[in-house]
C-alpha atoms as a PDB file:
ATOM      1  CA  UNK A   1       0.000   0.000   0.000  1.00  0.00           C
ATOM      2  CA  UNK A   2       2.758   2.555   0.948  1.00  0.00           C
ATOM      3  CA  UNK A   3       4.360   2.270  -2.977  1.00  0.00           C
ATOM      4  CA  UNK A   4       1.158   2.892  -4.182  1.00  0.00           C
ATOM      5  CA  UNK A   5       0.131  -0.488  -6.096  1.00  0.00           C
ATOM      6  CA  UNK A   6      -2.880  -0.743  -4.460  1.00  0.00           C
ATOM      7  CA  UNK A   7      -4.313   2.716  -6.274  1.00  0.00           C
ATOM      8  CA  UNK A   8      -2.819   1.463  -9.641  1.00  0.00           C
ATOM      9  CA  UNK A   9      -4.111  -2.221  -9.375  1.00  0.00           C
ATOM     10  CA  UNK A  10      -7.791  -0.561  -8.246  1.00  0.00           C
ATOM     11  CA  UNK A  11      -7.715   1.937 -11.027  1.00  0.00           C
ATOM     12  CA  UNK A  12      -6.505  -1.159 -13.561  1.00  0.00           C
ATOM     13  CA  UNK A  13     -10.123  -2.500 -12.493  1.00  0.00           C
ATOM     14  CA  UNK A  14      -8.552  -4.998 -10.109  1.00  0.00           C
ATOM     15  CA  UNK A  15     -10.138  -6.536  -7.398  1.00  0.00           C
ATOM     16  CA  UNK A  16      -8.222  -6.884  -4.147  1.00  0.00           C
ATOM     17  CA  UNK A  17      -8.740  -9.416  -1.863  1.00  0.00           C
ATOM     18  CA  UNK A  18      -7.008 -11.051   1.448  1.00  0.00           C
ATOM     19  CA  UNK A  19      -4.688 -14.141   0.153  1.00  0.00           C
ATOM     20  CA  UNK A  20      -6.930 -17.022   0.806  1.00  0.00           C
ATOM     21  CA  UNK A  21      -7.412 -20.376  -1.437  1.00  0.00           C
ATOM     22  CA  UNK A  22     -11.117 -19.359  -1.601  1.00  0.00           C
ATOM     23  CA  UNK A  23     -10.561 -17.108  -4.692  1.00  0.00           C
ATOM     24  CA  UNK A  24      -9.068 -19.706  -7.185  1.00  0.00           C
ATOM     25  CA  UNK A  25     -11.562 -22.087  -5.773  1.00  0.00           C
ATOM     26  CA  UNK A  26     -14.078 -19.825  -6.735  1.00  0.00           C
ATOM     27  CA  UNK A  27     -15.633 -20.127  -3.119  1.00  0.00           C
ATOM     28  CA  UNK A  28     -14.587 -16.319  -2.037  1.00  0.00           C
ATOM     29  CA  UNK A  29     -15.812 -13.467  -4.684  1.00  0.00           C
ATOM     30  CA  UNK A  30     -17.299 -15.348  -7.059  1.00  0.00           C
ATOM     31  CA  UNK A  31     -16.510 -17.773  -9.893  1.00  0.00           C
ATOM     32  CA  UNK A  32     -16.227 -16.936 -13.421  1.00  0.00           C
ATOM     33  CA  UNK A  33     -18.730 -17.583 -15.794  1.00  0.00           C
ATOM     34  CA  UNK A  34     -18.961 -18.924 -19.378  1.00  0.00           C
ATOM     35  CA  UNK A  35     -16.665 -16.915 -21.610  1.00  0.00           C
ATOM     36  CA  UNK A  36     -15.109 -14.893 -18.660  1.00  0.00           C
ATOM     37  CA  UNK A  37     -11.242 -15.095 -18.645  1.00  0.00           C
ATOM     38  CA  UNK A  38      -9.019 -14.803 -15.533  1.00  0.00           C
ATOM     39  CA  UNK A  39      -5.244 -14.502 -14.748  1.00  0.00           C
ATOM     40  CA  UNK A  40      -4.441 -16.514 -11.586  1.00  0.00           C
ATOM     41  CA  UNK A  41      -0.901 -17.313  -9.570  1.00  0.00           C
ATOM     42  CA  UNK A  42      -1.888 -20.411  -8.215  1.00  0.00           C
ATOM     43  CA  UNK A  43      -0.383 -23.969  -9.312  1.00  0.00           C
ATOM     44  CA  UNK A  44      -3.191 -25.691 -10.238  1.00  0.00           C
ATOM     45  CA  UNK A  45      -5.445 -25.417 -13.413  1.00  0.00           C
ATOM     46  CA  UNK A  46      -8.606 -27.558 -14.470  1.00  0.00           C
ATOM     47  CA  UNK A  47     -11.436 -27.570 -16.356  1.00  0.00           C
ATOM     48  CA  UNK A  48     -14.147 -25.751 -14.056  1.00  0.00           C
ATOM     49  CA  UNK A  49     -11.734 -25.853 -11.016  1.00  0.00           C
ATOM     50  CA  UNK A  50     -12.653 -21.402 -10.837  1.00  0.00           C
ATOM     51  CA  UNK A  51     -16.214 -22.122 -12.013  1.00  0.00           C
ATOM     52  CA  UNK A  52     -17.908 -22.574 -15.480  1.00  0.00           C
ATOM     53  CA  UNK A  53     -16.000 -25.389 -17.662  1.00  0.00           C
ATOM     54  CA  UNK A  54     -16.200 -23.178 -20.274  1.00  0.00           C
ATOM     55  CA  UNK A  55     -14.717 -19.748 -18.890  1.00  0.00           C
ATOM     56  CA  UNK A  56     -10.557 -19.584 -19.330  1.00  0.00           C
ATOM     57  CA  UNK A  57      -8.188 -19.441 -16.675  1.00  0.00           C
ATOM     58  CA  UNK A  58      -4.191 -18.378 -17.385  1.00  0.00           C
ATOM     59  CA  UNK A  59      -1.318 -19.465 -14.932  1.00  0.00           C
ATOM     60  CA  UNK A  60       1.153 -17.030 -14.401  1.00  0.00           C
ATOM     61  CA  UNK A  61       3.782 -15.997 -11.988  1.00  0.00           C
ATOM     62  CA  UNK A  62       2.686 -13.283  -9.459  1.00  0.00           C
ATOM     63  CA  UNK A  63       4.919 -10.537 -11.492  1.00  0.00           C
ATOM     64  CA  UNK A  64       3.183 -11.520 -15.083  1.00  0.00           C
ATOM     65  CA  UNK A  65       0.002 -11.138 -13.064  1.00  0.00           C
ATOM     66  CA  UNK A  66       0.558  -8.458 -11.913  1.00  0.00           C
ATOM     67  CA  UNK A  67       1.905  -6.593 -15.538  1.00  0.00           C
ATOM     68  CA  UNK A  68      -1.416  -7.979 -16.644  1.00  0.00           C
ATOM     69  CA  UNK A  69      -3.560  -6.213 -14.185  1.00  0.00           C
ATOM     70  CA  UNK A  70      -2.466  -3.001 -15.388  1.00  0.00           C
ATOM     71  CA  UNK A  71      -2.005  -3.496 -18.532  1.00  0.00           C
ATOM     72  CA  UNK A  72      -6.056  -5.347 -18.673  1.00  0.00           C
ATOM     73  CA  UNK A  73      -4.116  -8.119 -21.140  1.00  0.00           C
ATOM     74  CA  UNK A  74      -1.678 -11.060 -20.662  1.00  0.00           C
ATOM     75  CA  UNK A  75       1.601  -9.055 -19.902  1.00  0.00           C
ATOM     76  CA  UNK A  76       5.140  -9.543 -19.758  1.00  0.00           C
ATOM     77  CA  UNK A  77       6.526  -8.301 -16.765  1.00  0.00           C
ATOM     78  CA  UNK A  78       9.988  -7.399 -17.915  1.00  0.00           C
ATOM     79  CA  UNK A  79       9.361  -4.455 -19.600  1.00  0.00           C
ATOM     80  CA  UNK A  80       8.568  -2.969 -16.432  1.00  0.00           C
ATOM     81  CA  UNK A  81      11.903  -3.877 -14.770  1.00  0.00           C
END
């Protein structure tokens, strides 16, 4: 909070939530629905595993996640470094 991401991630659209497994579960905020797409840091991916079997979820390390968020498209980090 005291760099500042939070106001860049919030104004990116982002949604900012306490670290918890319920999010990737889709059991904290809701899950995604058909068509919806979704950048996620955790280490498993499955069909449905973050809700409809037909919405797309993308594995990424927290930094490509987090290049996404502002950017509102997959991202690659390094141009930021």
């Amino acid at each position: 909070m005291n760099e500042g991401l939070f106001d860049i991630f919030y104004e990116a659209g982002c949604v900012i939530s306490a670290p918890t497994c319920g999010a990737c579960l889709g059991g904290f905020m809701g899950i995604l629905a058909a068509g919806e797409k979704c950048i996620s840091t955790t280490n498993r991916n499955f069909v449905g595993r973050m809700g409809s079997p037909k919405s797309e979820v993308y594995l990424a390390s927290p930094a490509t996640a987090a290049a996404s968020a502002v950017e509102g498209k997959l991202a690659d980090p390094r141009k930021y470094l």
